[in-house]
N, C-alpha and C. Protein backbone atom coordinates (compact mmCIF):
# COMPACT_ATOMS: atom_id res chain seq x y z
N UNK A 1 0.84 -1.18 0.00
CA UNK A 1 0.00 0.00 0.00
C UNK A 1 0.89 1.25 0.00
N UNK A 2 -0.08 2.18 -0.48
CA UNK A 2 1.16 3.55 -0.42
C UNK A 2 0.40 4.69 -0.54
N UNK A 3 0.71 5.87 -0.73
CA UNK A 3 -0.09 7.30 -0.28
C UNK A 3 -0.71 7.83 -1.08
N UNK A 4 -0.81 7.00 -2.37
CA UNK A 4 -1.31 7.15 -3.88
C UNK A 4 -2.94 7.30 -3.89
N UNK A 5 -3.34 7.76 -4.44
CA UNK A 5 -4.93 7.61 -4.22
C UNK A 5 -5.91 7.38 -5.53
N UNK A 6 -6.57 6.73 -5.77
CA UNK A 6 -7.30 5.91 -6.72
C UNK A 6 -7.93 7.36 -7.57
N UNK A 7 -7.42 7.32 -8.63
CA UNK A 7 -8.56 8.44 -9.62
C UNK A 7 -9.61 8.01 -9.83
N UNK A 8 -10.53 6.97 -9.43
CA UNK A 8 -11.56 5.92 -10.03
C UNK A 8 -12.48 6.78 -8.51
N UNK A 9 -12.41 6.09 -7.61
CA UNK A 9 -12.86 5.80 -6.10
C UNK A 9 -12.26 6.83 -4.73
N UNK A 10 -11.10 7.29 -5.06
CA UNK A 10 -10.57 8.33 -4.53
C UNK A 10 -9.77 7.94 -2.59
N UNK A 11 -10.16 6.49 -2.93
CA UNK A 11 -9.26 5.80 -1.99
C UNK A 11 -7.41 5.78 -1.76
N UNK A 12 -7.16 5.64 -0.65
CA UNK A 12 -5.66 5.58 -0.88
C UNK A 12 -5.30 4.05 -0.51
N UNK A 13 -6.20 2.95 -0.97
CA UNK A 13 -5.48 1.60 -0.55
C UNK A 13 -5.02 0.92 -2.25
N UNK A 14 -3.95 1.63 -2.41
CA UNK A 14 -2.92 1.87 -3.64
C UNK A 14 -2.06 0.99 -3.42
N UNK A 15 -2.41 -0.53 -4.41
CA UNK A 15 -1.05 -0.98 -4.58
C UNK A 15 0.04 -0.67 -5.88
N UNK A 16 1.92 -1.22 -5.86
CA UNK A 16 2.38 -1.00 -6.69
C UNK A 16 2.91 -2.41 -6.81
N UNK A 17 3.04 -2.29 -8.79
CA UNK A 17 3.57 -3.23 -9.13
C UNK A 17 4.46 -2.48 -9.75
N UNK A 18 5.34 -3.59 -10.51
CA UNK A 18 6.50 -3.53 -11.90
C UNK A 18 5.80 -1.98 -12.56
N UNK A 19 4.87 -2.47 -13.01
CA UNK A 19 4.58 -1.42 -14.52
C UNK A 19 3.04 -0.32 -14.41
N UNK A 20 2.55 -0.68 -13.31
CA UNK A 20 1.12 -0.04 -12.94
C UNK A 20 0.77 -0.19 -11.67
N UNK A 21 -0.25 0.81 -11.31
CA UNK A 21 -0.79 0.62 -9.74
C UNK A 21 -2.20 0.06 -9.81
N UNK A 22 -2.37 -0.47 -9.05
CA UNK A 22 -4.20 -1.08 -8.77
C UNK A 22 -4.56 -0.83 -7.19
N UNK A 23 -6.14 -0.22 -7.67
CA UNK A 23 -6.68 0.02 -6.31
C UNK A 23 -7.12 -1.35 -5.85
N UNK A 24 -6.90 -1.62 -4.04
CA UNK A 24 -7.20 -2.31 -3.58
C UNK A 24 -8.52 -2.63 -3.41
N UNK A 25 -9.08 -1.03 -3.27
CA UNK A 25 -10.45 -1.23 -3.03
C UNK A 25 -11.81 -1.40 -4.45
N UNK A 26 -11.60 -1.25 -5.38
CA UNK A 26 -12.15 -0.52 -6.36
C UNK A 26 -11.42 -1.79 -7.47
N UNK A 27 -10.31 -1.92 -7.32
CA UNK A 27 -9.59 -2.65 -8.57
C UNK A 27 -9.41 -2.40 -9.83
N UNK A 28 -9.66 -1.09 -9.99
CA UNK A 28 -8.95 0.14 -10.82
C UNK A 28 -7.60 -0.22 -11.10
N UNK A 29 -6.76 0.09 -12.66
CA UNK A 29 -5.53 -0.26 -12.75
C UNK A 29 -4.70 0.52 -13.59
N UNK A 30 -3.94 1.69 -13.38
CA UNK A 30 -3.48 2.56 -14.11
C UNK A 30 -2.02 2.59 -14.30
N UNK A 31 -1.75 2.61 -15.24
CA UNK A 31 0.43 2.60 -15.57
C UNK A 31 0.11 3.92 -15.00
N UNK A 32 1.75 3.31 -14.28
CA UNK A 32 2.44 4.53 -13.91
C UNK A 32 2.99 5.81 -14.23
N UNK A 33 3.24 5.47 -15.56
CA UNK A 33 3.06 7.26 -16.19
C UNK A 33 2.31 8.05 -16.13
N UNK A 34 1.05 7.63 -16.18
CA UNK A 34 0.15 8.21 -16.12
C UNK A 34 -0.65 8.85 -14.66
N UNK A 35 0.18 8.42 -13.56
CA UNK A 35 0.24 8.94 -12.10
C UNK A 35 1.02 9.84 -12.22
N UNK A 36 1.82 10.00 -12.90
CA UNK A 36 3.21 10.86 -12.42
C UNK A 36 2.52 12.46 -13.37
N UNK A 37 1.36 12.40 -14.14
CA UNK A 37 1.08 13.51 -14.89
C UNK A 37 0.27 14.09 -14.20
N UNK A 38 -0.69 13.55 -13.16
CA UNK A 38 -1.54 14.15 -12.40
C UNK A 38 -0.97 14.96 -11.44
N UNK A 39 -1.68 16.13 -12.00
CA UNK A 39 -1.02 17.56 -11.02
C UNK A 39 -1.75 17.23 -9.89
N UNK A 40 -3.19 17.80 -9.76
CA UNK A 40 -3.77 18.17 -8.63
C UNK A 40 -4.57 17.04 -8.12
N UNK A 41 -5.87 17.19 -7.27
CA UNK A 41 -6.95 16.14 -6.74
C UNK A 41 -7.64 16.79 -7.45
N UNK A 42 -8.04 15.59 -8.06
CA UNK A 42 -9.62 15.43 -9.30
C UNK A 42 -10.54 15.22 -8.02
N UNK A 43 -11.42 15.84 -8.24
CA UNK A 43 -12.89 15.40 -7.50
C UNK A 43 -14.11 14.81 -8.10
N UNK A 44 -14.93 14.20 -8.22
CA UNK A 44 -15.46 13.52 -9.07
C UNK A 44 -17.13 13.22 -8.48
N UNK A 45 -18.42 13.40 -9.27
CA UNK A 45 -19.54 12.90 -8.58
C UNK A 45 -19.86 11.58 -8.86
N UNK A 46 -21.04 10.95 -8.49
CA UNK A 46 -21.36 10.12 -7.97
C UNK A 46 -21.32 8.91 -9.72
N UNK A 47 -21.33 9.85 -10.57
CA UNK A 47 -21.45 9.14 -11.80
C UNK A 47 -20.12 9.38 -13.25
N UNK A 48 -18.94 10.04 -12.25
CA UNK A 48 -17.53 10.19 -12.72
C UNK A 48 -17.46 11.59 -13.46
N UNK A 49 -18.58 12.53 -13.22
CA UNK A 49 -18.17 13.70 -13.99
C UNK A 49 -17.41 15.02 -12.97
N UNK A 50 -16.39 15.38 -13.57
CA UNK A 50 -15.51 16.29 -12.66
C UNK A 50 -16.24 17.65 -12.29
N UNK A 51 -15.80 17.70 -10.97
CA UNK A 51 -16.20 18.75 -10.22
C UNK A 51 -15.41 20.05 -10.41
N UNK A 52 -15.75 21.45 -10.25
CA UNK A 52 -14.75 22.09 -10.10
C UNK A 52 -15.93 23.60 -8.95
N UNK A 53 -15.03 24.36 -8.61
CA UNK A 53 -15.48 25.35 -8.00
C UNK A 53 -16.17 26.18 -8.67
N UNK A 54 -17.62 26.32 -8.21
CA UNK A 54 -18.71 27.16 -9.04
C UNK A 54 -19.79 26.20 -9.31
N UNK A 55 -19.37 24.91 -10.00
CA UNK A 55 -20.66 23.70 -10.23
C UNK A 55 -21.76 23.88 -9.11
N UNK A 56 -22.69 23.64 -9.63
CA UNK A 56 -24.26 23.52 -9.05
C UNK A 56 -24.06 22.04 -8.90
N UNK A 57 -24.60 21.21 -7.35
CA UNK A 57 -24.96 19.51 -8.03
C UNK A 57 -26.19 19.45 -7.42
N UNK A 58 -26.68 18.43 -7.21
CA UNK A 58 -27.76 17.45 -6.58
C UNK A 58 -27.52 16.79 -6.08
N UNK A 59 -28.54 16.78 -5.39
CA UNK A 59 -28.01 15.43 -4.28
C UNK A 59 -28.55 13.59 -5.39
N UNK A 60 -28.49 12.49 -5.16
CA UNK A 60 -29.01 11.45 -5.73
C UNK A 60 -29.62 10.62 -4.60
N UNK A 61 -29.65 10.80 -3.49
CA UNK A 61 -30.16 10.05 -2.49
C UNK A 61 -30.86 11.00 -1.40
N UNK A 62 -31.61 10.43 -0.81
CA UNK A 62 -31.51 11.34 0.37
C UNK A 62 -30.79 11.01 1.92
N UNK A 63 -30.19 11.94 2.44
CA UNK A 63 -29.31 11.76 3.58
C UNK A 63 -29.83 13.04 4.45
N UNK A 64 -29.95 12.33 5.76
CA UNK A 64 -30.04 12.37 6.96
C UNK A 64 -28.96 13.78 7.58
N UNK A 65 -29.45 14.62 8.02
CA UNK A 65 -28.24 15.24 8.58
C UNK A 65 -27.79 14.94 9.65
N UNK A 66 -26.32 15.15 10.05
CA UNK A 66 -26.48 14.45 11.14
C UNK A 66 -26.70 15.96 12.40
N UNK A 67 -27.01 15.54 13.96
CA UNK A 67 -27.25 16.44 14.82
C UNK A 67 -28.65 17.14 14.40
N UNK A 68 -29.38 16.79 13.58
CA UNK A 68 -30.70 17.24 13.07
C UNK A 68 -31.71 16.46 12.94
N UNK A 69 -32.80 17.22 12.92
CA UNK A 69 -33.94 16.07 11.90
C UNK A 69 -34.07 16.14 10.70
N UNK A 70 -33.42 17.01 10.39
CA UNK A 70 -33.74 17.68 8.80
C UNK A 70 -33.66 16.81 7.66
N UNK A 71 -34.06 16.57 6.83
CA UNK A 71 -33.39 15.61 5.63
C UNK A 71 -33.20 16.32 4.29
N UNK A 72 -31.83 16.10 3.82
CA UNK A 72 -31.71 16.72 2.50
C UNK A 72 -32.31 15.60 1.32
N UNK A 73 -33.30 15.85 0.75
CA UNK A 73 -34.49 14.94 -0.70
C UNK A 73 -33.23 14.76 -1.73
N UNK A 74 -34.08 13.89 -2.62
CA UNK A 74 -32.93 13.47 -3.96
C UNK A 74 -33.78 14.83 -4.27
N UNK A 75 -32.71 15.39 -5.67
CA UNK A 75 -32.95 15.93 -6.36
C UNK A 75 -32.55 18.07 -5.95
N UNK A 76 -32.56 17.78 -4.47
CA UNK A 76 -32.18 18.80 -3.94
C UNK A 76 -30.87 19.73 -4.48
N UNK A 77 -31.20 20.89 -4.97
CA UNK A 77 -29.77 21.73 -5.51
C UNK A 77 -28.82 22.51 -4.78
N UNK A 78 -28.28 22.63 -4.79
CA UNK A 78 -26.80 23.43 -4.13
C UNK A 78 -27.03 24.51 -4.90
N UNK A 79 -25.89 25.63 -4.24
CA UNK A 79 -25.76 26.85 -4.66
C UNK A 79 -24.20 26.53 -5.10
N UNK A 80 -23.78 27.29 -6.04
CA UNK A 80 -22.56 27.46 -6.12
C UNK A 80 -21.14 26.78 -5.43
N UNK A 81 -21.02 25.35 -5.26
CA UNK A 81 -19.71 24.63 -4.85
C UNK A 81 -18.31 25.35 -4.48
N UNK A 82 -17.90 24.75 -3.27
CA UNK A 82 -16.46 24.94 -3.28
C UNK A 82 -15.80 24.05 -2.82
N UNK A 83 -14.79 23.57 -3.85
CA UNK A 83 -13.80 22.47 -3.41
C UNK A 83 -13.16 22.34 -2.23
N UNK A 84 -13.08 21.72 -1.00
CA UNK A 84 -12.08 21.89 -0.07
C UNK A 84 -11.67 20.27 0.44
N UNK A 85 -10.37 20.78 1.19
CA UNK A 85 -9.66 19.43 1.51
C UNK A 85 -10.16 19.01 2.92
N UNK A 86 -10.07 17.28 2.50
CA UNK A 86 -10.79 16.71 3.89
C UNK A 86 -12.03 15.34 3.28
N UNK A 87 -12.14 14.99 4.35
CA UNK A 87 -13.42 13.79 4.20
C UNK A 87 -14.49 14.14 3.81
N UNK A 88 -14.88 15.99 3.39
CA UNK A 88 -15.85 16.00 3.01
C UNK A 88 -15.15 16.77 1.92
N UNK A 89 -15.75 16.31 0.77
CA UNK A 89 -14.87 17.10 -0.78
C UNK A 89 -15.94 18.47 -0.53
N UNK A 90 -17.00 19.00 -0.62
CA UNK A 90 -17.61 19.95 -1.36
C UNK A 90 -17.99 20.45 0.02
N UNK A 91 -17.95 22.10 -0.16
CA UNK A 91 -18.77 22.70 0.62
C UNK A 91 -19.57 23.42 0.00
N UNK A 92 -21.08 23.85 0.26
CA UNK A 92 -22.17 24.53 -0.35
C UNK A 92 -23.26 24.89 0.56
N UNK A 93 -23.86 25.27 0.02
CA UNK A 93 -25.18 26.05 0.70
C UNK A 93 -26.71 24.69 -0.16
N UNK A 94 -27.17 24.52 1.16
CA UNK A 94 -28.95 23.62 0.64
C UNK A 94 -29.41 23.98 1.12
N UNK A 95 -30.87 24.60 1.07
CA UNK A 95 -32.21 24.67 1.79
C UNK A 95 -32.01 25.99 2.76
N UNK A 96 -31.03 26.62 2.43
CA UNK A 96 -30.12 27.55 3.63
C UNK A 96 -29.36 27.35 4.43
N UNK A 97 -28.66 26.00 4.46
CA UNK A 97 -27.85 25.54 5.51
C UNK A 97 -26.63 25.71 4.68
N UNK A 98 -25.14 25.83 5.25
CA UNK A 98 -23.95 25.62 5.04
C UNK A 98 -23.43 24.71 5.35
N UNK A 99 -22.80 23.25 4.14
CA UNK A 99 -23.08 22.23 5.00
C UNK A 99 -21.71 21.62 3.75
N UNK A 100 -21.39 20.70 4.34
CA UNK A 100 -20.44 19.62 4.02
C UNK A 100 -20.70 18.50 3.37
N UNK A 101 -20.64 17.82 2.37
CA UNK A 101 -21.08 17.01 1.18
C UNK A 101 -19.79 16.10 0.61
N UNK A 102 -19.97 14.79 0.70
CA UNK A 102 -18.70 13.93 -0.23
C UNK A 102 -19.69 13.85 -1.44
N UNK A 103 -18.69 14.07 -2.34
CA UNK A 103 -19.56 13.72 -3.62
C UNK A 103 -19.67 12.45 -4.14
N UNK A 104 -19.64 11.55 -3.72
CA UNK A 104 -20.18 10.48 -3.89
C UNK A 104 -21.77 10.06 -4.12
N UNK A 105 -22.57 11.05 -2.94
CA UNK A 105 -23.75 12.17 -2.98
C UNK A 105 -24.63 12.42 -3.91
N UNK A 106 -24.09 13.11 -4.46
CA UNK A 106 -24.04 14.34 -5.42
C UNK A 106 -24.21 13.55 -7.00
N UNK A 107 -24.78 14.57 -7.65
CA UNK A 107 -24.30 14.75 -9.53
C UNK A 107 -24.40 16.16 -10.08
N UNK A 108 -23.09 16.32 -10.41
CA UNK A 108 -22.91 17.35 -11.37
C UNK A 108 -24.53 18.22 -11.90
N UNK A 109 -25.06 19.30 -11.98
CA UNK A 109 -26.49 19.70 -12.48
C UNK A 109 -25.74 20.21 -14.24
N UNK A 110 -25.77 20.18 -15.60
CA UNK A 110 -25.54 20.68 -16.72
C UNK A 110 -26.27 21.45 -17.04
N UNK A 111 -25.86 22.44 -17.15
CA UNK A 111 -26.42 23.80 -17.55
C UNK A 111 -26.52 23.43 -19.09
């Protein structure tokens, strides 16, 4: 295992071989050149389309907040995204709350 993190699943249980890495978890399998070109952290929703700061998403499930009763519905929209680092990729605004989101969650909304 190593500190590598899956572009597929966004896991870090990264093995290495000879000529490519494979996720442990996911079983994703990418040559190694092609690790060494990735600048930054890709963020990704629930159906592989890239995130970036400004995207609108949706939610695809509904989830529970936690410390609340509240529930965020499928289909529910965000305001304006911002990428940040941590266990929760996205921060945004729902329903009026300021709230914390993995995009796993989520799908991209296309304008």
């Amino acid at each position: 295992m190593s500190d590598l993190i899956c572009p597929m699943c966004e896991m870090n249980e990264v093995m290495t071989f000879a000529d490519h890495y494979e996720c442990a978890t996911c079983g994703h399998e990418w040559p190694i050149a092609e690790a060494a070109d990735e600048g930054g952290r890709v963020v990704k929703d629930a159906y592989g389309n890239v995130l970036a700061d400004g995207d609108i998403v949706a939610m695809i499930k509904d989830l529970k907040l936690q410390g609340t009763s509240q529930v965020l519905k499928v289909g529910t929209k965000s305001k304006p995204i911002r990428l940040v680092d941590g266990d929760h990729e996205i921060a945004c605004k729902m329903d009026g709350l300021s709230i914390g989101l993995k995009a796993c969650f989520v799908k991209k909304v296309m304008n």
